[in-house]
Protein backbone atom coordinates (compact mmCIF):
# COMPACT_ATOMS: atom_id res chain seq x y z
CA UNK A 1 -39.05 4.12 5.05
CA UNK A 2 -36.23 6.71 5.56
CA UNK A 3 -34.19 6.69 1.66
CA UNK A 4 -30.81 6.29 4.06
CA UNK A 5 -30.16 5.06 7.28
CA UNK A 6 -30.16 7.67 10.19
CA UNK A 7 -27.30 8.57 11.59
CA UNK A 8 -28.13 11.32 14.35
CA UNK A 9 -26.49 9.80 17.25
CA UNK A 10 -23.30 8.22 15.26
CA UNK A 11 -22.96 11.58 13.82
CA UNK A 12 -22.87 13.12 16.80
CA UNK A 13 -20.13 11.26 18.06
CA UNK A 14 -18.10 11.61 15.06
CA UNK A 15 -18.63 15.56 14.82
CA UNK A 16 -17.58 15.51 18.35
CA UNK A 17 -14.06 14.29 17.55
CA UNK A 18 -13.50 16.90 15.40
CA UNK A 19 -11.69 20.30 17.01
CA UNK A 20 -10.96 23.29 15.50
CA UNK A 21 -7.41 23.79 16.35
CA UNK A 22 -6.41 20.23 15.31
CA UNK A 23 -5.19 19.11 11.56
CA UNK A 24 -6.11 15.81 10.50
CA UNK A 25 -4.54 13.30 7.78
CA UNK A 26 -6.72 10.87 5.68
CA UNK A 27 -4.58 7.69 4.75
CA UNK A 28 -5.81 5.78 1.95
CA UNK A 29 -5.17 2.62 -0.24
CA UNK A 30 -5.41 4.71 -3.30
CA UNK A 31 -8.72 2.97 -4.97
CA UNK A 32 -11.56 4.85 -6.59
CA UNK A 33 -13.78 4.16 -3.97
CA UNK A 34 -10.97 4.82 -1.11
CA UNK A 35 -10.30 8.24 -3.10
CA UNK A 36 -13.81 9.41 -3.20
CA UNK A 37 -14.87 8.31 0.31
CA UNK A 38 -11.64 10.58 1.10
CA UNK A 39 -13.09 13.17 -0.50
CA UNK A 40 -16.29 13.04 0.80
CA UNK A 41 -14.99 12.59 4.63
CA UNK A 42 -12.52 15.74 3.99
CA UNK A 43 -15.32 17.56 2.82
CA UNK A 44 -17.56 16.78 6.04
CA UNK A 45 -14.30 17.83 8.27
CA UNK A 46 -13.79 21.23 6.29
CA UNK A 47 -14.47 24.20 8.21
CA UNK A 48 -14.70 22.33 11.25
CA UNK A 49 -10.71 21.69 12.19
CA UNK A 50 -7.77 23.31 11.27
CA UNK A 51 -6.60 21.24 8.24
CA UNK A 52 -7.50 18.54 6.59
CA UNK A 53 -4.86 16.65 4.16
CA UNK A 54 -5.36 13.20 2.02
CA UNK A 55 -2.64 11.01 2.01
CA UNK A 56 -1.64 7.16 0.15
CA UNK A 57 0.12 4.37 0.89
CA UNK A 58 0.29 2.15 -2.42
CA UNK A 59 1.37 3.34 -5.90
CA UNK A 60 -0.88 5.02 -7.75
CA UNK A 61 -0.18 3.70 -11.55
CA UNK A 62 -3.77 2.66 -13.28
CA UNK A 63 -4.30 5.10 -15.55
CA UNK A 64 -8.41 5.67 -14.48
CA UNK A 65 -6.86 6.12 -11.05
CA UNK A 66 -4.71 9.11 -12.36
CA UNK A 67 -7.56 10.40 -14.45
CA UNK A 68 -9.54 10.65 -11.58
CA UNK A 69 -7.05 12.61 -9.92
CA UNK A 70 -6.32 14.94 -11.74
CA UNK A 71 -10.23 15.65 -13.19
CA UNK A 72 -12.05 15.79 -9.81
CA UNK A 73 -8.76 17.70 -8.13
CA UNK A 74 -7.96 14.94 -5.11
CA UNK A 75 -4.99 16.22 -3.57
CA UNK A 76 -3.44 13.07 -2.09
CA UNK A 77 0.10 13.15 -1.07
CA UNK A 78 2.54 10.07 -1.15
CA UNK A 79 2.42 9.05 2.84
CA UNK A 80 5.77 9.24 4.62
CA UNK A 81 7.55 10.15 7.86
CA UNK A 82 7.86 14.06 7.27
CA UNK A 83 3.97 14.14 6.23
CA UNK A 84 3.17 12.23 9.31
CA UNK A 85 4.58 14.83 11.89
CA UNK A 86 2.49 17.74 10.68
CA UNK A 87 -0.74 16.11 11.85
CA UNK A 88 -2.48 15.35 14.96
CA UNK A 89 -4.98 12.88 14.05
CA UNK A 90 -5.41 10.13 11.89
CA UNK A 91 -8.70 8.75 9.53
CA UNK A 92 -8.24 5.72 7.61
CA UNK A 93 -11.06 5.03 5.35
CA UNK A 94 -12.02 1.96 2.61
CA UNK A 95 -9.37 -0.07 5.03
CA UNK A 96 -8.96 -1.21 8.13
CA UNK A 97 -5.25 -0.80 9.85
CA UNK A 98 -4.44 -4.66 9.39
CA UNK A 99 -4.54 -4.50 5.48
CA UNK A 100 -1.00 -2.42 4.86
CA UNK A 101 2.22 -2.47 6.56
CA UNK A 102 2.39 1.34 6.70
CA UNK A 103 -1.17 1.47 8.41
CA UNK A 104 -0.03 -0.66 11.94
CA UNK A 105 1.54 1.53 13.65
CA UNK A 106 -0.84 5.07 13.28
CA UNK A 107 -3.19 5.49 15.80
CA UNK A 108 -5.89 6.18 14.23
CA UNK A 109 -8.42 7.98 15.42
CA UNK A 110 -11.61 7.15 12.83
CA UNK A 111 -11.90 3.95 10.69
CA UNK A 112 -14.71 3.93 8.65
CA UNK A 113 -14.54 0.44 5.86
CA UNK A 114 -16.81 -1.61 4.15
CA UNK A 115 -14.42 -4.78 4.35
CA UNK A 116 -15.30 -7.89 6.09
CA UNK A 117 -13.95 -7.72 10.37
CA UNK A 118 -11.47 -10.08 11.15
CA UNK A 119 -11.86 -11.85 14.43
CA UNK A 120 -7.76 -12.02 14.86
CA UNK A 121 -7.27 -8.07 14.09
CA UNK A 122 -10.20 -5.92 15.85
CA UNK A 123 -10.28 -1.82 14.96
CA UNK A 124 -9.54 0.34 17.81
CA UNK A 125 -9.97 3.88 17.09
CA UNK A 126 -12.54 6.58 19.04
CA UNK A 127 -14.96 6.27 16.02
CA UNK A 128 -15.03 2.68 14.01
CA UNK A 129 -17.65 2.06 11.14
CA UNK A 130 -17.34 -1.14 9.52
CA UNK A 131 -20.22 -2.27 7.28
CA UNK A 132 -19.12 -5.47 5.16
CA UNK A 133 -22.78 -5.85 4.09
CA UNK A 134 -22.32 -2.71 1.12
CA UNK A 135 -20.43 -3.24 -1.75
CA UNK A 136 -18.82 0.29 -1.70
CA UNK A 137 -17.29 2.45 1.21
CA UNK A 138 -18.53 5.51 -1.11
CA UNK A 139 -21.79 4.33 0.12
CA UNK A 140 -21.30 4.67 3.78
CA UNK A 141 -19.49 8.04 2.91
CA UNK A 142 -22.59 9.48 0.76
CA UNK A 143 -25.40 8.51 3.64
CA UNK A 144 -22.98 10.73 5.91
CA UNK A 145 -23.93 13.61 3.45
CA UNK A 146 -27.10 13.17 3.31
CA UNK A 147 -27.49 12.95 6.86
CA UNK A 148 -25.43 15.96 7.33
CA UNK A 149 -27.42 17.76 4.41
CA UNK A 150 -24.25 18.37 2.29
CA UNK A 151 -25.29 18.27 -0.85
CA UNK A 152 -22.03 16.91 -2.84
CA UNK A 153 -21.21 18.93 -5.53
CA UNK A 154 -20.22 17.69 -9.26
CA UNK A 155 -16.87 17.07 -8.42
CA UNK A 156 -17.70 15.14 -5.29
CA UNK A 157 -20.53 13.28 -7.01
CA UNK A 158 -18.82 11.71 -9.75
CA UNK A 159 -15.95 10.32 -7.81
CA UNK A 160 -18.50 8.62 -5.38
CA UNK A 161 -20.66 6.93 -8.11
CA UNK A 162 -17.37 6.13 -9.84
CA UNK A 163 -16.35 4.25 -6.34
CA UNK A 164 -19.64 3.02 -6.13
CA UNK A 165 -19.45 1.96 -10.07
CA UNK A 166 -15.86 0.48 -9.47
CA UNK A 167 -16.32 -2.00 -6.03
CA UNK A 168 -19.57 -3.20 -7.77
CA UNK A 169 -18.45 -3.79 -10.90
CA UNK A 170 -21.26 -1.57 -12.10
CA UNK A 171 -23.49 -4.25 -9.63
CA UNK A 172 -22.11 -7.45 -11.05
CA UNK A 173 -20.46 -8.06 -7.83
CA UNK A 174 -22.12 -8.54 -4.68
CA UNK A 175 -23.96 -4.88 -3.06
CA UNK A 176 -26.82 -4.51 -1.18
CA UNK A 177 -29.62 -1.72 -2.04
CA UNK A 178 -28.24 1.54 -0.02
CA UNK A 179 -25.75 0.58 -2.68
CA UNK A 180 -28.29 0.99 -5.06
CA UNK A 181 -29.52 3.96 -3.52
CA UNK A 182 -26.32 5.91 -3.21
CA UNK A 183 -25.67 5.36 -6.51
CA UNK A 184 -29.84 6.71 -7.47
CA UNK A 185 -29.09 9.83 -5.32
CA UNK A 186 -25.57 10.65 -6.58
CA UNK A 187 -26.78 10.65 -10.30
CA UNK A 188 -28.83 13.88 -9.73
CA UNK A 189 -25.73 15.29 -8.93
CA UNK A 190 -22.60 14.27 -10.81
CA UNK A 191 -21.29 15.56 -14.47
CA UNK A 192 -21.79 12.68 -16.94
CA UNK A 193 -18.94 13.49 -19.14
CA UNK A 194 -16.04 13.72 -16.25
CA UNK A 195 -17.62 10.33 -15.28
CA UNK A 196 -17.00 8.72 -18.93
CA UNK A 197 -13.34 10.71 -19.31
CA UNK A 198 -12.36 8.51 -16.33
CA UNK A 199 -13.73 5.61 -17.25
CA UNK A 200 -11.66 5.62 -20.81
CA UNK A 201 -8.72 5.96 -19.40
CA UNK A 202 -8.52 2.02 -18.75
CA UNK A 203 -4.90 0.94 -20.03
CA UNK A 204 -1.91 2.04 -20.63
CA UNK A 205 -0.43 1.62 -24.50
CA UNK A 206 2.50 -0.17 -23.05
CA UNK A 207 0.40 -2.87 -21.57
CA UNK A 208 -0.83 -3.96 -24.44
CA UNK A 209 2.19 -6.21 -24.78
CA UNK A 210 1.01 -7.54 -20.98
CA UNK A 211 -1.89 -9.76 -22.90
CA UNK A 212 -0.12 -11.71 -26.01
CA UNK A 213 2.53 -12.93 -22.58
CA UNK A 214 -0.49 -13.74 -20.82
CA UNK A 215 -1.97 -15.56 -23.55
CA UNK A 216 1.08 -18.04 -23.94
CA UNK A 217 1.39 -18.69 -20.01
CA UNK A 218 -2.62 -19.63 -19.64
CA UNK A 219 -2.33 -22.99 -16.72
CA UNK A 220 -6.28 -24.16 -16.94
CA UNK A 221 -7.36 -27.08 -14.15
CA UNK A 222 -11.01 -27.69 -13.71
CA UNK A 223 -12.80 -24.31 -14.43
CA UNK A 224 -10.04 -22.12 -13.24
CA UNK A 225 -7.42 -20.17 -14.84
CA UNK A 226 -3.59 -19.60 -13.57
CA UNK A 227 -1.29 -17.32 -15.13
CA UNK A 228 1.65 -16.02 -13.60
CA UNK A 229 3.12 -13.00 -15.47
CA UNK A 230 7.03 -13.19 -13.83
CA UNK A 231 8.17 -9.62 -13.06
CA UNK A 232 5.24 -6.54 -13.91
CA UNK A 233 5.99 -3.16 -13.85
CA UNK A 234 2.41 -2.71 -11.30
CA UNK A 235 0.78 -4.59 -10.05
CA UNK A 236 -2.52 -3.07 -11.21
CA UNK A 237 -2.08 -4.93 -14.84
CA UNK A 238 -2.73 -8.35 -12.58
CA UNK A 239 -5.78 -7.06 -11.57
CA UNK A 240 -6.62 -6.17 -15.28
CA UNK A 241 -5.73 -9.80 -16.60
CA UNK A 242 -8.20 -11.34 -13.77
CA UNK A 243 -10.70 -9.30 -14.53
CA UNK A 244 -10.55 -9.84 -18.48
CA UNK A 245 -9.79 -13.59 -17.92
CA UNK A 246 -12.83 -14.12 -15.79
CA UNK A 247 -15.28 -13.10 -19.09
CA UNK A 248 -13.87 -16.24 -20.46
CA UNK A 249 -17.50 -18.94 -21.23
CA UNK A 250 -17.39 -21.59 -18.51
CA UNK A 251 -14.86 -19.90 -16.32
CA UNK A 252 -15.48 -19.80 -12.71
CA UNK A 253 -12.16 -18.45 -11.22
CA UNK A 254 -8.89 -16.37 -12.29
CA UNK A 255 -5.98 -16.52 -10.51
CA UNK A 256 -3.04 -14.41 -12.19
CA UNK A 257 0.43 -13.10 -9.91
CA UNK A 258 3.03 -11.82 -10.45
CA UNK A 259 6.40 -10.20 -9.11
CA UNK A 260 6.21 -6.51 -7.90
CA UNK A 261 9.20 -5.21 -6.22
CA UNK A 262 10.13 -7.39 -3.20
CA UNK A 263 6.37 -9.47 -3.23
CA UNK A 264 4.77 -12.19 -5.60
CA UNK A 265 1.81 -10.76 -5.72
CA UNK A 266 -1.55 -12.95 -6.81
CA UNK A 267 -5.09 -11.67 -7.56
CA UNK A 268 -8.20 -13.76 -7.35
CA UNK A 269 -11.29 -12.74 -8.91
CA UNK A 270 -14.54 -15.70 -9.16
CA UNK A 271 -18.00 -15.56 -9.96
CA UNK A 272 -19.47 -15.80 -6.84
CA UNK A 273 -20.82 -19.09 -7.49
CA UNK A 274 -18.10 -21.92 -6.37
CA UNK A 275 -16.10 -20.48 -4.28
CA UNK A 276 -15.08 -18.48 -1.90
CA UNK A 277 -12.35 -16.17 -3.22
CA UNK A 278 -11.39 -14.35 0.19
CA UNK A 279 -11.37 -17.19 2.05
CA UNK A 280 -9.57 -19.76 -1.04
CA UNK A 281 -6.67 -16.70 -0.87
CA UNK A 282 -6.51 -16.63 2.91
CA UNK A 283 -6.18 -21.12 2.79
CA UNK A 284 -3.74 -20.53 0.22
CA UNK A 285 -0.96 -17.93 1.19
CA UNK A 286 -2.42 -16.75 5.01
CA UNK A 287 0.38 -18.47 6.16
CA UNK A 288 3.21 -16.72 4.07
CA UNK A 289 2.07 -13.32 3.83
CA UNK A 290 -0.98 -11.22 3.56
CA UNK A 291 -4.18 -12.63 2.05
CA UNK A 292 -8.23 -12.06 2.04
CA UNK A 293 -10.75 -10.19 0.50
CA UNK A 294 -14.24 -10.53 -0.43
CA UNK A 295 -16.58 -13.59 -2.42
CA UNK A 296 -15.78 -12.20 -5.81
CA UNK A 297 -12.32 -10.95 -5.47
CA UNK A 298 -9.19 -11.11 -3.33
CA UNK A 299 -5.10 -10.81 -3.35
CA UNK A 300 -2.46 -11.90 -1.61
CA UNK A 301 1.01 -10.54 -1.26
CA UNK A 302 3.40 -13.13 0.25
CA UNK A 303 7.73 -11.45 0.26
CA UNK A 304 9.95 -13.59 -2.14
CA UNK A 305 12.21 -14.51 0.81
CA UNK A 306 9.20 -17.10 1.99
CA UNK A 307 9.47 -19.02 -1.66
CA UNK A 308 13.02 -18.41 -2.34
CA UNK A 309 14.18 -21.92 -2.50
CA UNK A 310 11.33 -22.81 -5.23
CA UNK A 311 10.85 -21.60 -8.63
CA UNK A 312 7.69 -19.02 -7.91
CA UNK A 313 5.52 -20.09 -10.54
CA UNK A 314 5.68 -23.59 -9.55
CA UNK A 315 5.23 -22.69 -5.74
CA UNK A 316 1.61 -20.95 -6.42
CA UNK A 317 0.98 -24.57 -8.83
CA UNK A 318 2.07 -26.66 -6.00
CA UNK A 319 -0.51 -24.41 -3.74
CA UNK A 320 -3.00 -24.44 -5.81
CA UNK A 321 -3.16 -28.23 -6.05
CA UNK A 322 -3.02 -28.77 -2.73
CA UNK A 323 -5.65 -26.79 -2.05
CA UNK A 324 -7.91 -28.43 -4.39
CA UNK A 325 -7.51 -31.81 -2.11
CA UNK A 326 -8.46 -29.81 1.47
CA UNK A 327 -12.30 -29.45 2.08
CA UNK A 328 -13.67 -26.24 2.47
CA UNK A 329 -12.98 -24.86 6.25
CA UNK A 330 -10.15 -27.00 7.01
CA UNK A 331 -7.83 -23.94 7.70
CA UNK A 332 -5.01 -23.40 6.05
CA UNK A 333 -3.70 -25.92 3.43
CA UNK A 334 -0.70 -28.23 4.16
């Protein structure tokens, strides 16, 4: 059995789209995994077009984010209007043009995502790769190597494990074995002590304070627990609190939001065991905003002119017990 999957004929295709007189754009959801598979895909484009330029939507703000930056040397650009007019073509990797606002209206000419399809929002683009069975996109992105015999160099190698390491949860999470594999093949490869650098950098000092608030706002029903933090300064410390929240004995679910700018913004991580967490996000706010994910983890972002005329944290508590009364694939809750 082949170690990867071969990819003659879909590589064909997507070497095909690539011209030398053109200059591309890679949009991201900054992410380790959506940085690395960005670095990976630029480095299968180089040499063969004119340009090739990395570019992100979101806020880049977690400190192992920026560390990863700036030690494996990913130049991505804040996306706006004046970057958009000096390209031709458009890649959007680790997403799929329905996830952000500033993604719907690009034409984008490659998609390449590990995220589950949605029936309602289909990918159009001249090469789509969607495989919701691997845990990472950094997967997909290092079997493209391999088939391509690129052999990724330290810099490259580390930020795919790390992606790989990071959508896994270091294989806690749901992955399948090219998952597995990836990660066996990249670790001949990357520098170990780049790889731990990044992984330190975890919080910010200033957060700190984040937790004792957290502490004192701790909702528990059943085996779940709701926090909502009022105004954050990014929403990346929500995603911190669900994750340390979930190590809690006997806890099946987190669910901790906030406010972030103009959005309440609420992150769902589970253990894969009772529920649903995609889905339970999607019943909850689908209706008011945007919502989904996968079995593990999730987030919704609904704007605070849809709950205006509530007090927000009582608005998710109203939700959430609603919720708990529908049966599983009754739609959205009402």
């Amino acid at each position: 059995m082949a170690y990867f999957r071969k990819l003659g004929a879909k590589l064909e295709k997507l070497l095909d789209l690539l011209e030398k007189n053109e200059r591309w754009l890679i949009l991201i959801a900054a992410d380790p995994d959506a940085m690395a598979s960005a670095m990976a895909l630029k480095r299968i484009m180089a040499g063969r077009v004119e340009e090739v330029g990395i570019a992100h939507v979101n806020e880049i703000s977690r400190p192992d984010n920026l560390a990863m930056m700036r030690l494996l040397r990913i130049p991505t650009k804040k996306f706006t209007p004046n970057l958009r007019v000096q390209y031709d073509r458009f890649a959007l990797v680790d997403s799929q043009p329905h996830h952000h606002p500033d993604f719907a209206d690009i034409p984008f000419s490659l998609v390449i995502d590990h995220h589950p399809k949605v029936a309602t929002a289909p990918v159009h683009a001249d090469f789509v790769e969607i495989v919701p069975e691997y845990g990472a996109n950094a997967t997909i992105l290092t079997e493209y190597l391999y088939n391509l015999n690129i052999r990724p160099g330290k810099l490259l190698a580390t930020g795919l494990l790390y992606g790989i390491k990071t959508d896994t949860q270091s294989f806690e999470r749901d992955f399948h074995d090219m998952d597995m594999r990836a990660f066996r093949y990249l670790a001949k490869f990357y520098n170990r002590a780049l790889l731990h650098k990044i992984i330190r950098s975890e919080f910010k000092i200033e957060w700190i304070t984040y937790f004792s608030q957290a502490f004192r706002k701790i909702r528990i029903f059943g085996k779940s627990i709701f926090i909502f933090m009022g105004k954050v300064e990014s929403s990346d410390i929500l995603v911190i609190l669900a994750d340390f929240f979930l190590r809690v004995h006997g806890v099946s679910a987190t669910i901790v939001s906030g406010i972030f700018q103009d959005k309440l913004v609420v992150v769902f991580r589970g253990d894969g065991l009772r529920q649903d967490m995609g889905k339970y996000a999607q019943r909850l706010f689908g209706e008011f905003g945007s919502a989904g994910g996968h079995r593990t983890m999730a987030r919704a972002e609904v704007p605070l002119s849809k709950v205006c005329d509530q007090h927000i944290s009582q608005f998710i508590w109203d939700r959430l017990q609603l919720c708990s009364r529908c049966r599983p694939g009754e739609g959205p809750c009402r």
